[in-house]
Protein backbone atom coordinates (compact mmCIF):
# COMPACT_ATOMS: atom_id res chain seq x y z
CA UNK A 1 -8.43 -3.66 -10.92
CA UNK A 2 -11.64 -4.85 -9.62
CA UNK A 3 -14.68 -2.83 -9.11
CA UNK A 4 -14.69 -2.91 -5.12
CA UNK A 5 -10.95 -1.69 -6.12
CA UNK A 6 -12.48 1.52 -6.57
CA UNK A 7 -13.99 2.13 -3.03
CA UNK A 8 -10.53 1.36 -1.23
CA UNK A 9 -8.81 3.91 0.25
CA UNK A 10 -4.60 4.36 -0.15
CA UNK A 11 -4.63 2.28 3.15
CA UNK A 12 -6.14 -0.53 1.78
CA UNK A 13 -4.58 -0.65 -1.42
CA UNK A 14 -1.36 -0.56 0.60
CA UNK A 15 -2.22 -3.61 2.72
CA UNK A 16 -3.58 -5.17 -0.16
CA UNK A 17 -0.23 -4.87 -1.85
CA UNK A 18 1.85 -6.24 1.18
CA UNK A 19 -0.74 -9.23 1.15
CA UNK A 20 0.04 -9.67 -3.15
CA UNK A 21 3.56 -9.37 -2.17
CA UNK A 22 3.13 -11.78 0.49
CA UNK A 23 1.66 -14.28 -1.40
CA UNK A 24 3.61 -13.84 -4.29
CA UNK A 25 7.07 -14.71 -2.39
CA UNK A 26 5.09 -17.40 -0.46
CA UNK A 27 4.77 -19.45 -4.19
CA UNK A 28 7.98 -18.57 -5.08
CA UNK A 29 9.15 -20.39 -1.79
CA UNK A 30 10.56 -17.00 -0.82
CA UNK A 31 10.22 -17.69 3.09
CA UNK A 32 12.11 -15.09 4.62
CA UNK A 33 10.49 -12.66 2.31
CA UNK A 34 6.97 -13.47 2.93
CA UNK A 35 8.03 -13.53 7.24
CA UNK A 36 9.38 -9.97 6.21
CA UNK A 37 6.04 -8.89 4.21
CA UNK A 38 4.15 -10.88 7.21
CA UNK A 39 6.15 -8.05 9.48
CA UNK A 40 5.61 -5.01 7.56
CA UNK A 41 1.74 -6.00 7.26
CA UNK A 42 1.34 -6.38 10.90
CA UNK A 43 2.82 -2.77 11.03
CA UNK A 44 1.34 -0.87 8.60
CA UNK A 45 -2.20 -2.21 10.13
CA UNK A 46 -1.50 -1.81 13.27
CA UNK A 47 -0.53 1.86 12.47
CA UNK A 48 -3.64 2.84 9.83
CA UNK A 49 -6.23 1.55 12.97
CA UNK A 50 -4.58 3.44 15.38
CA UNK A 51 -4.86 6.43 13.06
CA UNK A 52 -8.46 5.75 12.47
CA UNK A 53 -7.56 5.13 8.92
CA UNK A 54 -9.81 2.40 8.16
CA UNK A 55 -13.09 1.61 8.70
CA UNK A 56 -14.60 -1.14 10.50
CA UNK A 57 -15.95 -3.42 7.75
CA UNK A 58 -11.84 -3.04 6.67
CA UNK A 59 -10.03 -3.45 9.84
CA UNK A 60 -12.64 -6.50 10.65
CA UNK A 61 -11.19 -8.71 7.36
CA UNK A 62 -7.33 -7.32 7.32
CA UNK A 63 -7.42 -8.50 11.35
CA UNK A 64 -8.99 -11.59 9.94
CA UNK A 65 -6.21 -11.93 7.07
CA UNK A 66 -3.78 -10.89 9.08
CA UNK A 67 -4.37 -14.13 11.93
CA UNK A 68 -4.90 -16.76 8.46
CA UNK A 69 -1.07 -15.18 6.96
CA UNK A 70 0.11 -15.82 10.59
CA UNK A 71 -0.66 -18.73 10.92
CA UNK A 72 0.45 -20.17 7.89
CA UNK A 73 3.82 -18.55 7.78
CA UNK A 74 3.80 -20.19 11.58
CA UNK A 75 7.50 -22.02 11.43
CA UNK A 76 7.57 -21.14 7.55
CA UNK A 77 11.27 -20.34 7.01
CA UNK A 78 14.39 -22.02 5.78
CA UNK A 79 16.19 -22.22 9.26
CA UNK A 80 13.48 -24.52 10.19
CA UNK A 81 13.61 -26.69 7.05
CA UNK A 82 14.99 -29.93 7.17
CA UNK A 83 18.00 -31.10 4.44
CA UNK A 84 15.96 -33.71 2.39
CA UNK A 85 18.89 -36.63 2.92
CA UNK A 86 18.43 -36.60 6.66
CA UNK A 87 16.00 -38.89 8.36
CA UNK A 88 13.28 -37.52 10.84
């Protein structure tokens, strides 16, 4: 736990655990699992700002995390992956 660990609130830590599960199954090469963690993410943020549950600073860089983890998971799943023995 780092020190600015200490300052989050149980919204943050939450969303920072989505985003440690996230990446986690993204280096595993787990890609449904990291569009699922992608999904609940999206949710849970959306629903803590609505709620006025996090501050500015915080909903400023998760909305900025968020748009990076979407657009790297952008056509990141195994439907879309090609067999390696065909030719593009």
């Amino acid at each position: 736990m780092g020190l600015t660990d200490l300052f989050k609130n149980k919204y943050e830590k939450k969303l920072d655990e989505i985003i440690e599960e996230m990446q986690m199954n993204m280096s595993n090469n787990y890609k449904d699992n990291a569009q699922k963690n992608l999904e609940e993410f999206e949710s849970a943020f959306t629903r803590f700002t609505e709620a006025g549950h996090l501050k500015e600073k915080s909903q400023k860089n998760y909305s900025e995390i968020l748009t990076s983890f979407k657009e790297r998971l952008k056509g990141y799943s195994h439907k879309d992956q090609k067999p390696y023995w065909t030719k593009d």
